[in-house]
N, C-alpha and C. Protein backbone atom coordinates (compact mmCIF):
# COMPACT_ATOMS: atom_id res chain seq x y z
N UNK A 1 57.85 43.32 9.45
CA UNK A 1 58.98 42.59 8.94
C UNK A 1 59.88 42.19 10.10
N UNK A 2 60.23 40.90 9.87
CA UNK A 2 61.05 40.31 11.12
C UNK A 2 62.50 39.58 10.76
N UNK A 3 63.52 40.04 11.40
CA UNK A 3 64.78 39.43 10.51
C UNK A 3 65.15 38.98 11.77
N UNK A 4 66.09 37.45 12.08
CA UNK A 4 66.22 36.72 12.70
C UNK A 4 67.77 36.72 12.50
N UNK A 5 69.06 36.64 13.39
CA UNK A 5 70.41 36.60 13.24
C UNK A 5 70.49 35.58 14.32
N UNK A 6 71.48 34.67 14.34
CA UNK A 6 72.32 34.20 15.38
C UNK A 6 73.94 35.15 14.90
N UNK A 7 74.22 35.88 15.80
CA UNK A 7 75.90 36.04 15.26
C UNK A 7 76.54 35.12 16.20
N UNK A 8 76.74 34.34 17.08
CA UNK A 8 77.80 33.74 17.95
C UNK A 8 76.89 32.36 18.43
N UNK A 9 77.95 31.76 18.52
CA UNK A 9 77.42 29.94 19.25
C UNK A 9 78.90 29.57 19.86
N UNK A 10 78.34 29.21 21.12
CA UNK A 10 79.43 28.46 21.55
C UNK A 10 78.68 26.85 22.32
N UNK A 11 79.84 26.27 22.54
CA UNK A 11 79.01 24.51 22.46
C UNK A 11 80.13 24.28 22.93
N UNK A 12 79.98 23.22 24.24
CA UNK A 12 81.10 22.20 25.18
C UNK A 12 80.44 21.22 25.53
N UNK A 13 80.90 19.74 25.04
CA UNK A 13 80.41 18.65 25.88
C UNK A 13 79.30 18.14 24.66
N UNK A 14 79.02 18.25 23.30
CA UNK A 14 78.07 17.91 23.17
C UNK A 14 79.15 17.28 21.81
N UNK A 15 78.87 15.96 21.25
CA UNK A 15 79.45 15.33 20.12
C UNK A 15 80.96 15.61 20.58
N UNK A 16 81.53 16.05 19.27
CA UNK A 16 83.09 16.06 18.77
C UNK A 16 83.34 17.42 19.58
N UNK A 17 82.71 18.54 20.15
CA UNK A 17 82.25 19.75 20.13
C UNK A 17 82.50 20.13 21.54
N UNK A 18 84.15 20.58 21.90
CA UNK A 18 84.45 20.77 23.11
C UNK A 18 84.93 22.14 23.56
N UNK A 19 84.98 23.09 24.19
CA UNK A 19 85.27 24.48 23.90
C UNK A 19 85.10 24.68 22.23
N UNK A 20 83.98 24.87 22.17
CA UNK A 20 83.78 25.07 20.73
C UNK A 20 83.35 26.84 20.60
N UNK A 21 83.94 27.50 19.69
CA UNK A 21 83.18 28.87 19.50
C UNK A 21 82.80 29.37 18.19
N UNK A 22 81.62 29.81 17.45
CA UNK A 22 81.65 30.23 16.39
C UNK A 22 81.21 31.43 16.31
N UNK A 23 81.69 32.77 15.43
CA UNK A 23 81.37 33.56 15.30
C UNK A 23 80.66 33.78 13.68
N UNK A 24 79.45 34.08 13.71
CA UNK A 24 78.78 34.12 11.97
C UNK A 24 78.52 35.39 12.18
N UNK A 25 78.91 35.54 10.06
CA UNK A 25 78.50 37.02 9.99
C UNK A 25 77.68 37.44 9.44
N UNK A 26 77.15 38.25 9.11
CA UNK A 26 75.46 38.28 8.58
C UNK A 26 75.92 38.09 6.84
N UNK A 27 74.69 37.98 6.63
CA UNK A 27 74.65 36.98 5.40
C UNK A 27 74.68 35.52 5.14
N UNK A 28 75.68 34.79 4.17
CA UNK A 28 75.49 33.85 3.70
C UNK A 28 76.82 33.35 4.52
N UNK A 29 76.54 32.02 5.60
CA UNK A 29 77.57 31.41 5.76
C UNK A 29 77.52 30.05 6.11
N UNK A 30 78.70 29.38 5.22
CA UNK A 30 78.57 27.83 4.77
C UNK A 30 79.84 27.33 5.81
N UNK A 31 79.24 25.98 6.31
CA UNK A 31 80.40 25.22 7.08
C UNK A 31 81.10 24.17 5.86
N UNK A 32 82.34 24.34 5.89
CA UNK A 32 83.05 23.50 4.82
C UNK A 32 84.18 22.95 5.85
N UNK A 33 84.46 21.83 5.25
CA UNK A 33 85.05 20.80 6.21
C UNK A 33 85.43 19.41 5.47
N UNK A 34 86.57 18.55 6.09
CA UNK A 34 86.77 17.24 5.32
C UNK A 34 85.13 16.23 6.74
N UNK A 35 84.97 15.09 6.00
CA UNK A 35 84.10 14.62 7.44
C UNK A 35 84.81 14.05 8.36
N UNK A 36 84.03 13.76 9.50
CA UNK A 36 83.93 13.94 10.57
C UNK A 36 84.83 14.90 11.19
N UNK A 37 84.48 16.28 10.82
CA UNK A 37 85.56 17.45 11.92
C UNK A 37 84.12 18.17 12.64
N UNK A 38 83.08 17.66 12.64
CA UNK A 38 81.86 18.35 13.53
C UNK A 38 80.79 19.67 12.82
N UNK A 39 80.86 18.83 11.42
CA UNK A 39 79.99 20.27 11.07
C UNK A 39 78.58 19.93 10.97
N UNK A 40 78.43 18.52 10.95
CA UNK A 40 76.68 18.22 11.25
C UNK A 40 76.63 18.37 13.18
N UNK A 41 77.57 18.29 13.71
CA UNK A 41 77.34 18.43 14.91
C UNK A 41 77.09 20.11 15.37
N UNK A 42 77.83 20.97 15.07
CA UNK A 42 77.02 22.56 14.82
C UNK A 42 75.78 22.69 15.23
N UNK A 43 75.18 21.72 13.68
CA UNK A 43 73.89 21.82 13.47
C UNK A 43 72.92 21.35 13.87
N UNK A 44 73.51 19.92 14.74
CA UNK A 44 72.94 19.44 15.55
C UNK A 44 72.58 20.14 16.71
N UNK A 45 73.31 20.49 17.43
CA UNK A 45 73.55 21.10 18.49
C UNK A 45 72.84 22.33 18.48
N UNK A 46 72.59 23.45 17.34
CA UNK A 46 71.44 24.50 17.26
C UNK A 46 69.99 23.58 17.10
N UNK A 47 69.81 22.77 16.70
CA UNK A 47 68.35 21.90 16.67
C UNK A 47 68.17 21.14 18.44
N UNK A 48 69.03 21.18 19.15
CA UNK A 48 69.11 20.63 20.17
C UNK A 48 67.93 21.49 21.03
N UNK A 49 68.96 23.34 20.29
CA UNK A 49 68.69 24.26 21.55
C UNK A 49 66.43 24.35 21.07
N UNK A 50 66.11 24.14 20.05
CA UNK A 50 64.81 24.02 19.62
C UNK A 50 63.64 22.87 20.55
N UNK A 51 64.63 21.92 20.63
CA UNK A 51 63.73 20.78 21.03
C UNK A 51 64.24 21.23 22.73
N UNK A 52 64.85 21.87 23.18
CA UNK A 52 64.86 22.15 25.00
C UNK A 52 63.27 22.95 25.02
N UNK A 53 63.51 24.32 24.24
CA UNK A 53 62.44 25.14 24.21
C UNK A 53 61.18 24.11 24.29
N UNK A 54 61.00 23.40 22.99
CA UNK A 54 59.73 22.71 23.19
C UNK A 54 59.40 21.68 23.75
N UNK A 55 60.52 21.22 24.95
CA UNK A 55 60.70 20.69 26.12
C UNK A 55 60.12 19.07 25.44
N UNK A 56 61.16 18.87 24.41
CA UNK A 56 61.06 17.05 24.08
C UNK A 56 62.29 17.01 24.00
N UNK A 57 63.01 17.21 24.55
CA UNK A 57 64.52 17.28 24.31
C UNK A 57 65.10 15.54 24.50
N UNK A 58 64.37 14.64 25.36
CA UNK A 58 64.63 13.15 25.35
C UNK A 58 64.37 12.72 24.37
N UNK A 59 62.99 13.09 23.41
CA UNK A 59 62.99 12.41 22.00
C UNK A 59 63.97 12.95 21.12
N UNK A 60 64.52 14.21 21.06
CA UNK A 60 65.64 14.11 20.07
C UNK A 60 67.05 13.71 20.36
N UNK A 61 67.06 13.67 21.64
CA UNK A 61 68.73 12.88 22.16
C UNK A 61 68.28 11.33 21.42
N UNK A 62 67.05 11.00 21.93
CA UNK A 62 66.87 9.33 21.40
C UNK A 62 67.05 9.49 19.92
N UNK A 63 66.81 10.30 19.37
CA UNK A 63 66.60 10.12 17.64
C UNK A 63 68.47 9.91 17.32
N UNK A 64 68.96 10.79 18.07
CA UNK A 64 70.29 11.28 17.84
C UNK A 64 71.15 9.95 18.61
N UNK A 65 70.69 8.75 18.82
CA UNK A 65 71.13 7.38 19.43
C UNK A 65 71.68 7.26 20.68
N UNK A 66 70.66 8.28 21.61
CA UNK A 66 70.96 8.40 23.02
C UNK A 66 72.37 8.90 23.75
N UNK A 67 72.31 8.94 24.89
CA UNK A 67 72.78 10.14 25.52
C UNK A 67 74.72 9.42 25.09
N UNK A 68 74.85 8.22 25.27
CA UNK A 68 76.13 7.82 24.78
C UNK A 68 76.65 7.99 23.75
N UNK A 69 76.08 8.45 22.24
CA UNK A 69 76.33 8.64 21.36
C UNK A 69 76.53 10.67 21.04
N UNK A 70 76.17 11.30 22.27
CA UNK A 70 76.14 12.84 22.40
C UNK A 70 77.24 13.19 23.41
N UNK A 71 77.68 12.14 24.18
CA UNK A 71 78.88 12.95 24.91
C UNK A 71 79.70 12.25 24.74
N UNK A 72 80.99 13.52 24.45
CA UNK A 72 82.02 13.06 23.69
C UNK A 72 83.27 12.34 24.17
N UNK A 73 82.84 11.80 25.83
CA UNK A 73 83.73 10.66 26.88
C UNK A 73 82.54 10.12 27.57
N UNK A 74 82.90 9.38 28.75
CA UNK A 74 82.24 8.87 29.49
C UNK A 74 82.58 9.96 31.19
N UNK A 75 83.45 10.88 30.94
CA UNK A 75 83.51 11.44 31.85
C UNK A 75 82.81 12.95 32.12
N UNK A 76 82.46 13.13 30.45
CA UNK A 76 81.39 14.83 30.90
C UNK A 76 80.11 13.95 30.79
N UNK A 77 79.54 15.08 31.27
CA UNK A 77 78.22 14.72 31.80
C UNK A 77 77.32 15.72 31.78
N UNK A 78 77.94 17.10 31.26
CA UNK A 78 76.69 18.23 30.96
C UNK A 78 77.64 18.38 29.14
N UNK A 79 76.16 19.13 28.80
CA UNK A 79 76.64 20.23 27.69
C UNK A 79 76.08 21.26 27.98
N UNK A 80 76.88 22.19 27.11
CA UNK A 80 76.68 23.80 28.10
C UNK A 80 76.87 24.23 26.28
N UNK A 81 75.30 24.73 25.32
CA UNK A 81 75.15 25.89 24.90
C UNK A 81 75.05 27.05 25.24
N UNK A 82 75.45 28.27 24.18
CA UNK A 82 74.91 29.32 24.47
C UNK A 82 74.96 30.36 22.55
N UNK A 83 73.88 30.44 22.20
CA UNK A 83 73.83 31.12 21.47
C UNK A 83 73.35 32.74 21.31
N UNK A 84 73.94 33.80 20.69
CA UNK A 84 73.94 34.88 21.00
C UNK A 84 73.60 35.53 19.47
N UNK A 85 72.37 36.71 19.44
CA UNK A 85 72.05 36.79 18.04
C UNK A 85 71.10 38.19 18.32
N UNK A 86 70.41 39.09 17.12
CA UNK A 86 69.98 39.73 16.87
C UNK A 86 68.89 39.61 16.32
N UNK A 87 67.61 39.99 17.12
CA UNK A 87 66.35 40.43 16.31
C UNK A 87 65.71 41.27 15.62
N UNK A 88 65.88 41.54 14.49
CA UNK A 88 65.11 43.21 13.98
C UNK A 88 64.03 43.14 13.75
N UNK A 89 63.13 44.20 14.34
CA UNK A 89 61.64 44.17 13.41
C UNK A 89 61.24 45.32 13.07
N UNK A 90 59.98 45.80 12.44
CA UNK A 90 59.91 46.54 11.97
C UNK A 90 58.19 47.04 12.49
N UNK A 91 58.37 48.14 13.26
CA UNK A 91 57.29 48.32 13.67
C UNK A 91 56.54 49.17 13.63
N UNK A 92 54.80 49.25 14.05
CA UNK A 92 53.62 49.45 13.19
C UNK A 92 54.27 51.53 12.26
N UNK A 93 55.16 51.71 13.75
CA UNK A 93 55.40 53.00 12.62
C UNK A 93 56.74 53.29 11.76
N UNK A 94 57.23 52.06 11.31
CA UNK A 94 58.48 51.83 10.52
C UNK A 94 59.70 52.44 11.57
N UNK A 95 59.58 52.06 12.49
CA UNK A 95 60.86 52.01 13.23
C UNK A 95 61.64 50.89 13.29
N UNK A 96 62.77 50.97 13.61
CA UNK A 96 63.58 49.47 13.30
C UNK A 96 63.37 49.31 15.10
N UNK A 97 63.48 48.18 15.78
CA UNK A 97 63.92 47.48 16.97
C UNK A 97 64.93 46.69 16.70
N UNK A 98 65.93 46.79 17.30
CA UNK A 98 66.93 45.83 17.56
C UNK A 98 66.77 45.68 18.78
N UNK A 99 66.72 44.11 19.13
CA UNK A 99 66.86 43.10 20.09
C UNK A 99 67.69 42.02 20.32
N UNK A 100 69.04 42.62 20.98
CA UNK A 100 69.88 41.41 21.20
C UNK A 100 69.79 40.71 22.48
N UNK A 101 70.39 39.70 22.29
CA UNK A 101 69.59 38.50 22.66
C UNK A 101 71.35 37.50 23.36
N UNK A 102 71.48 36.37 24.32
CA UNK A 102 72.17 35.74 24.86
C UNK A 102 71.39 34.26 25.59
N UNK A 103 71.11 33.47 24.75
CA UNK A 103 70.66 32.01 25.47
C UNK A 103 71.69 31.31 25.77
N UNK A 104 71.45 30.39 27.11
CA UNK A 104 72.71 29.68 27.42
C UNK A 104 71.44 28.76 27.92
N UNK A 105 72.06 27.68 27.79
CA UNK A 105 71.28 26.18 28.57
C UNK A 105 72.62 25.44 28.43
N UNK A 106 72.42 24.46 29.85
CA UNK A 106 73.09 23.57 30.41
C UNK A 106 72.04 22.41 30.80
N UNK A 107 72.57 21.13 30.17
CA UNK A 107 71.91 19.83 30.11
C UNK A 107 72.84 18.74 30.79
N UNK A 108 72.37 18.51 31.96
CA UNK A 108 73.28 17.81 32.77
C UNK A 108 72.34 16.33 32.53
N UNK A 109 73.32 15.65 32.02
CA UNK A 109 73.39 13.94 31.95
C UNK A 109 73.84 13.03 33.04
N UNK A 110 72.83 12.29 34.04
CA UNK A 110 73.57 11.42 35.09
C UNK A 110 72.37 10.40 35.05
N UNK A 111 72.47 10.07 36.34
CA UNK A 111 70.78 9.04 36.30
C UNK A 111 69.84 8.90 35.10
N UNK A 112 69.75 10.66 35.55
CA UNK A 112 68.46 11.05 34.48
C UNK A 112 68.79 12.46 33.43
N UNK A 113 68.38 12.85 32.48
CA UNK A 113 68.43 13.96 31.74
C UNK A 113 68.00 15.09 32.31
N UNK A 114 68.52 16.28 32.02
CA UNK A 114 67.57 17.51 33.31
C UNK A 114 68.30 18.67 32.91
N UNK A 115 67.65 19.73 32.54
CA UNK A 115 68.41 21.02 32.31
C UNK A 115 68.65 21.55 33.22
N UNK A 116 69.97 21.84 34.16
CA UNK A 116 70.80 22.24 35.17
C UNK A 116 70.62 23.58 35.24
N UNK A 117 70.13 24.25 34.03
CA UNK A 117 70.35 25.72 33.94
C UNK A 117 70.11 26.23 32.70
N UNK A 118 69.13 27.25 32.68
CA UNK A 118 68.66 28.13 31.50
C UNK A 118 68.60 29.48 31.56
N UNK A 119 69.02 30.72 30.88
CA UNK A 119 68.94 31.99 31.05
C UNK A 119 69.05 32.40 29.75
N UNK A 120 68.33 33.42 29.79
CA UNK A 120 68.08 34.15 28.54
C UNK A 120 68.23 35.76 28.86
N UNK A 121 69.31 36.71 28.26
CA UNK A 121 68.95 38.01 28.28
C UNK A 121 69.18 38.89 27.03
N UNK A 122 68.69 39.62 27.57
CA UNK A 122 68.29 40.50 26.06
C UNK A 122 68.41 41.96 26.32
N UNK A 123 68.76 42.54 25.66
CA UNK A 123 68.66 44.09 25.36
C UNK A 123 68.05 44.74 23.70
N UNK A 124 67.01 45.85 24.16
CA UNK A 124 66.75 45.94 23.00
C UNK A 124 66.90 47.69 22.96
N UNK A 125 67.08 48.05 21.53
CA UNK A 125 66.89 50.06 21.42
C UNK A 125 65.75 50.15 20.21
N UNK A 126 65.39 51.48 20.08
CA UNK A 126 64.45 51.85 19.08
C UNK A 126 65.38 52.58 18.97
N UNK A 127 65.47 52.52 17.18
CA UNK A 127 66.32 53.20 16.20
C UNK A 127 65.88 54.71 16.37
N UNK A 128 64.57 54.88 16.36
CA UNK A 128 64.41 56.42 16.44
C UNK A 128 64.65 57.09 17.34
N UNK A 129 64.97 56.70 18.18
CA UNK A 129 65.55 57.07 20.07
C UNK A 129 66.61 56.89 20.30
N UNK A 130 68.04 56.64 19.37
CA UNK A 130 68.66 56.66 19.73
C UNK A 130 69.81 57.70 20.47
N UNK A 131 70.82 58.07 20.72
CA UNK A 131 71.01 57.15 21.95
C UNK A 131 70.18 57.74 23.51
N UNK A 132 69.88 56.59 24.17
CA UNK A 132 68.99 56.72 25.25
C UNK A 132 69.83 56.48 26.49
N UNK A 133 70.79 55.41 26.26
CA UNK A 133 72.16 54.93 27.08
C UNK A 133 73.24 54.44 26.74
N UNK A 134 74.52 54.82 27.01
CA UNK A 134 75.59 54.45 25.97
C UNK A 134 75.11 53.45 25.08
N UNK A 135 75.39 53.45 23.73
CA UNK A 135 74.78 52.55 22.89
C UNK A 135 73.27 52.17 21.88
N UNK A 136 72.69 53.51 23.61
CA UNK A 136 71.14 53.64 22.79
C UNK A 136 70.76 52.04 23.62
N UNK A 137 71.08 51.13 24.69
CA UNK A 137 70.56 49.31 24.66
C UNK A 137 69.85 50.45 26.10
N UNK A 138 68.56 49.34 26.01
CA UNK A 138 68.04 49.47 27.27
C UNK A 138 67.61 48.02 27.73
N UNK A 139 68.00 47.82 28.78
CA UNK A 139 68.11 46.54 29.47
C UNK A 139 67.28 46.20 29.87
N UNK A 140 66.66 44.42 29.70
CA UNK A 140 65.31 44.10 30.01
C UNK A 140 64.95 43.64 31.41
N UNK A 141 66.59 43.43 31.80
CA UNK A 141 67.19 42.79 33.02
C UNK A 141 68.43 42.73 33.38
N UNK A 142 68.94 42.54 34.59
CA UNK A 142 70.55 42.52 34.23
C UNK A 142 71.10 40.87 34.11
N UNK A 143 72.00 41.34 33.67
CA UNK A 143 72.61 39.78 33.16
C UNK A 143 74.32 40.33 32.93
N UNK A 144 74.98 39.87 33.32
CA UNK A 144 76.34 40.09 33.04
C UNK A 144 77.18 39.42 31.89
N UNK A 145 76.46 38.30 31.43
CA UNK A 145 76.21 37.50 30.05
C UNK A 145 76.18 37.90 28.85
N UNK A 146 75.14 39.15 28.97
CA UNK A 146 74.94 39.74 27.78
C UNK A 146 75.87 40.46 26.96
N UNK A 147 75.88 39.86 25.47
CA UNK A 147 77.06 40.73 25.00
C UNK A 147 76.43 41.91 24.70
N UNK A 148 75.12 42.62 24.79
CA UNK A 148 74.96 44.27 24.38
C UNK A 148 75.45 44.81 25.50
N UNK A 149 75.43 44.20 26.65
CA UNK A 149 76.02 45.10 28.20
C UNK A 149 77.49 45.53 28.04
């Protein structure tokens, strides 16, 4: 069994979406809004971080009516995600894993399109071991990013 969380997103430079921060809490949570205050842009902007991974990220800026229609002047020129979330699974001997998690990508727009910068860190514990280090997190790497650190 595999349960998937984002709890935190933050987003600068991309649409309406400038020091932007969101914090979600587990369960059910709905963006409500009058339009245009940026709540398809959110959502845009988590589908963004999908199409970097599967490295077509020019076909969905083009779908999304190119790079002029994604930054929100003529004077930025990157967007800087970073989403931060929790993995649980459940493993072969019913132990829980928690795996938290910190993606950040930076998409710098000039000439050409080009991700400036990508990092990913993570910390994960086994529930049955806990605690192993304050917190029970054992680190996969260091990262000063990470919110389990």
């Amino acid at each position: 069994m595999e349960i998937k969380l984002i709890t935190e997103i933050s987003i600068d430079g991309f649409k309406s979406l400038q020091n932007f921060h969101l914090k979600i809490d587990s369960g059910l949570n709905i963006l409500v809004g009058p339009n245009g205050v940026g709540k398809s842009n959110i959502c845009q902007a988590i589908s963004l971080l999908s199409h970097v991974k599967d490295g077509n990220i020019s076909d969905y800026i083009i779908s999304l009516g190119g790079t002029n229609s994604i930054l929100p002047n003529e004077q930025c020129k990157e967007i800087k995600i970073s989403v931060s979330g929790t993995d649980l699974n459940l493993d072969e001997e019913e132990n829980y894993i928690d795996l938290k998690y910190k993606y950040e990508v930076t998409i710098e727009i000039n000439d050409e399109l080009r991700i400036a910068s990508e990092r990913l860190c993570c910390t994960n514990q086994l529930k049955a071991e806990l605690p192993q280090t304050p917190g029970g997190l054992i680190p996969c790497g260091p990262c000063a990013a990470c919110p389990a650190q």
